[in-house]
C-alpha atoms as a PDB file:
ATOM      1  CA  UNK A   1      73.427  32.036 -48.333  1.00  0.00           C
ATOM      2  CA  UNK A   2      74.764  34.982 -50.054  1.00  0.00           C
ATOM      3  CA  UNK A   3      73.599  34.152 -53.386  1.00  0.00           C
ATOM      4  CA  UNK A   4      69.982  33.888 -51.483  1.00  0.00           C
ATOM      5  CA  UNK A   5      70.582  36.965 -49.676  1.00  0.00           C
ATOM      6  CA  UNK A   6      71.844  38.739 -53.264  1.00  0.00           C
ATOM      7  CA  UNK A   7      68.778  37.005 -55.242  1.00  0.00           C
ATOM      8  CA  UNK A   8      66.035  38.402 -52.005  1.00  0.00           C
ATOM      9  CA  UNK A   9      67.145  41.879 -52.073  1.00  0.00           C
ATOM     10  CA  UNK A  10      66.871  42.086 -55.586  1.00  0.00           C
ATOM     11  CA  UNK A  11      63.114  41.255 -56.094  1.00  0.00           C
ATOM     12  CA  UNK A  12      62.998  43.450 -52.621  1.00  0.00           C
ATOM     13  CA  UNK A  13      64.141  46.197 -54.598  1.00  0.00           C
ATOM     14  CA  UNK A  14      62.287  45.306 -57.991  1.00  0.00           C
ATOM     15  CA  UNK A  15      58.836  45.502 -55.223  1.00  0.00           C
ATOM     16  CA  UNK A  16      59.914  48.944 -54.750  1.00  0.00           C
ATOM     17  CA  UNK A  17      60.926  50.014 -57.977  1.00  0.00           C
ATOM     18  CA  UNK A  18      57.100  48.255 -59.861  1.00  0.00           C
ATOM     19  CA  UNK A  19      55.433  50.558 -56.723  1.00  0.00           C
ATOM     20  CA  UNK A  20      57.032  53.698 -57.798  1.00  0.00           C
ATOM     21  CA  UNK A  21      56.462  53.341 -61.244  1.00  0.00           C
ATOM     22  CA  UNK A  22      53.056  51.911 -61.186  1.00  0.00           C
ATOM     23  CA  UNK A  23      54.128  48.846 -63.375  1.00  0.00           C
ATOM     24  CA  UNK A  24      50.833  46.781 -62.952  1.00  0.00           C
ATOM     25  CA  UNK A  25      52.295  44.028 -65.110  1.00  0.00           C
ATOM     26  CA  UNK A  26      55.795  43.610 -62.971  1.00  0.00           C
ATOM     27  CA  UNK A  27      53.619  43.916 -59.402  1.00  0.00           C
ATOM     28  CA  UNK A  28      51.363  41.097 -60.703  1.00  0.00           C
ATOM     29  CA  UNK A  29      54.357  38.748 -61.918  1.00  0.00           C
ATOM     30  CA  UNK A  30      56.188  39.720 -58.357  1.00  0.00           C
ATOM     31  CA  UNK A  31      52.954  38.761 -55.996  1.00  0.00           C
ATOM     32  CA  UNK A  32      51.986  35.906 -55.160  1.00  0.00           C
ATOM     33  CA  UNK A  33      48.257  35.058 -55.815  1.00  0.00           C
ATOM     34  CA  UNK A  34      47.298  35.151 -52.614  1.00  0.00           C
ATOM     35  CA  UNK A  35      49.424  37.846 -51.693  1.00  0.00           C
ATOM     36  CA  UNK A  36      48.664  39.781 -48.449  1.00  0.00           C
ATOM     37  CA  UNK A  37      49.673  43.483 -47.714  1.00  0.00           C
ATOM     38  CA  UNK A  38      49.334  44.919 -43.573  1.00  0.00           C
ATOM     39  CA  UNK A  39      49.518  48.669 -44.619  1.00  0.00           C
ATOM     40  CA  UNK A  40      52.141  51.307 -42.481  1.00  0.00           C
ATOM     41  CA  UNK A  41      49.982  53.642 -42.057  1.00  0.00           C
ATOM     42  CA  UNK A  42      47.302  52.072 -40.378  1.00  0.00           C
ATOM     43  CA  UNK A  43      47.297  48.346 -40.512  1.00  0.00           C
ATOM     44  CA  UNK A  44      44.634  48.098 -43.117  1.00  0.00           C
ATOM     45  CA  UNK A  45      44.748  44.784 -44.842  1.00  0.00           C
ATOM     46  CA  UNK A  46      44.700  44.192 -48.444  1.00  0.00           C
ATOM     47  CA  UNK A  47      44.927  41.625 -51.266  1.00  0.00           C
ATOM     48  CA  UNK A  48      47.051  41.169 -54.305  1.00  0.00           C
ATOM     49  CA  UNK A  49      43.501  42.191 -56.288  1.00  0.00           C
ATOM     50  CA  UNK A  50      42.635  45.141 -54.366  1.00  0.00           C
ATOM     51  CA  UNK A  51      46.546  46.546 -54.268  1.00  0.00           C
ATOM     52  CA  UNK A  52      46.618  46.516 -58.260  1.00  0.00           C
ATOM     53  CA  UNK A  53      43.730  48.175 -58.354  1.00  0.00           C
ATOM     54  CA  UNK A  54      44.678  50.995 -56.001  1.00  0.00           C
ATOM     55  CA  UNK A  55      47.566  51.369 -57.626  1.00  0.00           C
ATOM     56  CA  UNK A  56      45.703  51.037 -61.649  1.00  0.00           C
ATOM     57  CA  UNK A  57      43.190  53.635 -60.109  1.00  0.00           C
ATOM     58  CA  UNK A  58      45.757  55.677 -58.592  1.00  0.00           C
ATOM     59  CA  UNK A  59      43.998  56.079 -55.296  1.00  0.00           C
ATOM     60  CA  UNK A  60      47.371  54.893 -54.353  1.00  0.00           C
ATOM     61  CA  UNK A  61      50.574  56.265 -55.545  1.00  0.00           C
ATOM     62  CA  UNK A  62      54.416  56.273 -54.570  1.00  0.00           C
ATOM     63  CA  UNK A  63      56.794  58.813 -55.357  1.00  0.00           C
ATOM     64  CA  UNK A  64      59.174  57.731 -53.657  1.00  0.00           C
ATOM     65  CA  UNK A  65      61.021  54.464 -51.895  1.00  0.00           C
ATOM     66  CA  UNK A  66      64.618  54.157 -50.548  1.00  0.00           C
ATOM     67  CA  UNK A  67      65.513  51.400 -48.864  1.00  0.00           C
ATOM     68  CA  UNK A  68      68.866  50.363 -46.973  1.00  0.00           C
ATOM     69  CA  UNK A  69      69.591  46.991 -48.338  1.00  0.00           C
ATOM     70  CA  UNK A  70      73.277  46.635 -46.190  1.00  0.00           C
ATOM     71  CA  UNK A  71      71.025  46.422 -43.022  1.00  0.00           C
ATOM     72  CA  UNK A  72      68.614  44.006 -44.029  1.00  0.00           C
ATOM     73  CA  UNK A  73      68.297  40.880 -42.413  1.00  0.00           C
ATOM     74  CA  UNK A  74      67.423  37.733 -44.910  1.00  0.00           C
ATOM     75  CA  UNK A  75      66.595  34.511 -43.776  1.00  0.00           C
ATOM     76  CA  UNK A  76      65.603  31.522 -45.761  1.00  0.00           C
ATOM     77  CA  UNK A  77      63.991  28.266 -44.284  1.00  0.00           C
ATOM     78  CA  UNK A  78      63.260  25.931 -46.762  1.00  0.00           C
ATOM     79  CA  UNK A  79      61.148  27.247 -49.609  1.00  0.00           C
ATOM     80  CA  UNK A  80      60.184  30.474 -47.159  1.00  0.00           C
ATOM     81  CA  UNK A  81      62.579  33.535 -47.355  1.00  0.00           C
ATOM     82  CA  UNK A  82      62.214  36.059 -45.182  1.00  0.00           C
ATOM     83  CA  UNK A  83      63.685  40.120 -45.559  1.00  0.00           C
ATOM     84  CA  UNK A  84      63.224  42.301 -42.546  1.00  0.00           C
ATOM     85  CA  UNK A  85      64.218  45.608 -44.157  1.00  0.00           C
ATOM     86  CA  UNK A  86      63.984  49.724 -43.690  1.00  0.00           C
ATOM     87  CA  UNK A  87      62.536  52.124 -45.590  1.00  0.00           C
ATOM     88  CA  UNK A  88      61.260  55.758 -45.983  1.00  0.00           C
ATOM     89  CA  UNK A  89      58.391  56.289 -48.360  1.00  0.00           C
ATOM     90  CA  UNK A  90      56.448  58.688 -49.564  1.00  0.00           C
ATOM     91  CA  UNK A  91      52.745  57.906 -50.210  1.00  0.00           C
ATOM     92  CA  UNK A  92      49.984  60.221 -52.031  1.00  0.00           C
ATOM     93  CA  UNK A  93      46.556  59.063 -51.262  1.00  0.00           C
ATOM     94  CA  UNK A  94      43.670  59.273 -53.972  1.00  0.00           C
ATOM     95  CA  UNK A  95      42.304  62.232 -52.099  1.00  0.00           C
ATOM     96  CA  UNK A  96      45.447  64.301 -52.704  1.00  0.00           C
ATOM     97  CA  UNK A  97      46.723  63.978 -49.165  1.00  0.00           C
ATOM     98  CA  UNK A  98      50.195  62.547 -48.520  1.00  0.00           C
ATOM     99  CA  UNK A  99      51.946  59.782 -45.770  1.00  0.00           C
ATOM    100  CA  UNK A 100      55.611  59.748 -45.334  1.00  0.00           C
ATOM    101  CA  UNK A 101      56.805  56.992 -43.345  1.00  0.00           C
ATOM    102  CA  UNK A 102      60.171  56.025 -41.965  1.00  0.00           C
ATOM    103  CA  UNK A 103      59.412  52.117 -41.600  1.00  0.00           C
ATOM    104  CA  UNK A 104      60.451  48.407 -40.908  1.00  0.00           C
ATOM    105  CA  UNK A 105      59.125  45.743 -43.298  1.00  0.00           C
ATOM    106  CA  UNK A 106      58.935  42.166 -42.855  1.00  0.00           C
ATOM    107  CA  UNK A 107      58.365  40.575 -46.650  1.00  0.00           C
ATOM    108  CA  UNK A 108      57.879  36.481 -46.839  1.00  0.00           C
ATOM    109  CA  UNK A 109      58.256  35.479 -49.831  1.00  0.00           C
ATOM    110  CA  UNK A 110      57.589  32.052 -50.985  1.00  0.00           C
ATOM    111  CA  UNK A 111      59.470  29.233 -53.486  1.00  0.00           C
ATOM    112  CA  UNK A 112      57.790  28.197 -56.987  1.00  0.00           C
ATOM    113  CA  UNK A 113      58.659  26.324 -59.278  1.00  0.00           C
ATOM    114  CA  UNK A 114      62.131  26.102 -60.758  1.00  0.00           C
ATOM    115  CA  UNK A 115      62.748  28.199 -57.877  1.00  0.00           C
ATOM    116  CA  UNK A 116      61.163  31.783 -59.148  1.00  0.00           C
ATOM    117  CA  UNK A 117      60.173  33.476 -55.817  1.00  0.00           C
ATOM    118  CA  UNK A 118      56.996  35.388 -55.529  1.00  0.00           C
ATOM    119  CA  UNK A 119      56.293  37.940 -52.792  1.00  0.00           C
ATOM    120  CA  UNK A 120      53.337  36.512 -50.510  1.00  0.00           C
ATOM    121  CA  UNK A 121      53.132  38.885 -47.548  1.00  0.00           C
ATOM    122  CA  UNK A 122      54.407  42.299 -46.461  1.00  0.00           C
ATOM    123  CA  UNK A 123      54.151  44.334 -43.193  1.00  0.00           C
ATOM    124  CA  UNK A 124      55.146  47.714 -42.534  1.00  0.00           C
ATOM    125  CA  UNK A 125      55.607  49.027 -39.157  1.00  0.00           C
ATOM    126  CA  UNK A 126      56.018  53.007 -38.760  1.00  0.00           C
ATOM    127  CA  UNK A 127      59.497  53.894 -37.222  1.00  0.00           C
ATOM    128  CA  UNK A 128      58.740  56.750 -34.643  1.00  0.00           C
ATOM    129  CA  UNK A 129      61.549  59.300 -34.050  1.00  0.00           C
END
């Protein structure tokens, strides 16, 4: 379980690290095909397709993403893993605006082949203080 639980966190943080730098080419290897994103801010819905292009466009932008790995919860059942992390983000819309969030994620990421996992759903919910 720990190797699992090592191997998760790792393409967690790699997520996190391709949003902040706007690598396009490590997002698409990292998402699934038929990846599926439930946004923090306001539960807006979007595809693998349509977050690339935000993010190409850069109508969506991170600066920042820390996350706190030693209280994640990771689960794996079968080919399914599961991470139910926390975050705080900062987000800079297209029109110049900005979203900071202090949030808990659920990512589900799924088994390939030879065992390569691929990120195929994420959910953000805001953390209200």
């Amino acid at each position: 379980m720990s190797t699992d639980r090592t191997t998760l966190l790792e393409h967690d943080r790699s997520f996190f690290d391709a949003l902040v730098a706007r690598d396009l080419g490590r997002l698409s290897e990292l998402l699934a095909d038929d990846f599926v994103l439930v946004g923090v801010e306001d539960g807006a819905v979007a595809t693998k397709q349509a977050v690339l292009d935000l993010m190409a466009s850069g109508a969506l932008r991170f600066p920042r993403i820390e996350s706190f790995p030693d209280e994640a919860i990771v689960r794996v059942i079968g080919q399914v893993g599961i991470v139910v992390g926390r975050t705080g983000m900062n987000f800079t819309n297209d029109d110049g605006s900005t979203f900071s969030a202090a949030s808990r994620y659920t990512h589900v990421y799924a088994a390939g082949p030879h065992g390569a996992w691929r990120l195929a759903s994420a959910q953000g919910t805001t953390i209200k203080t």
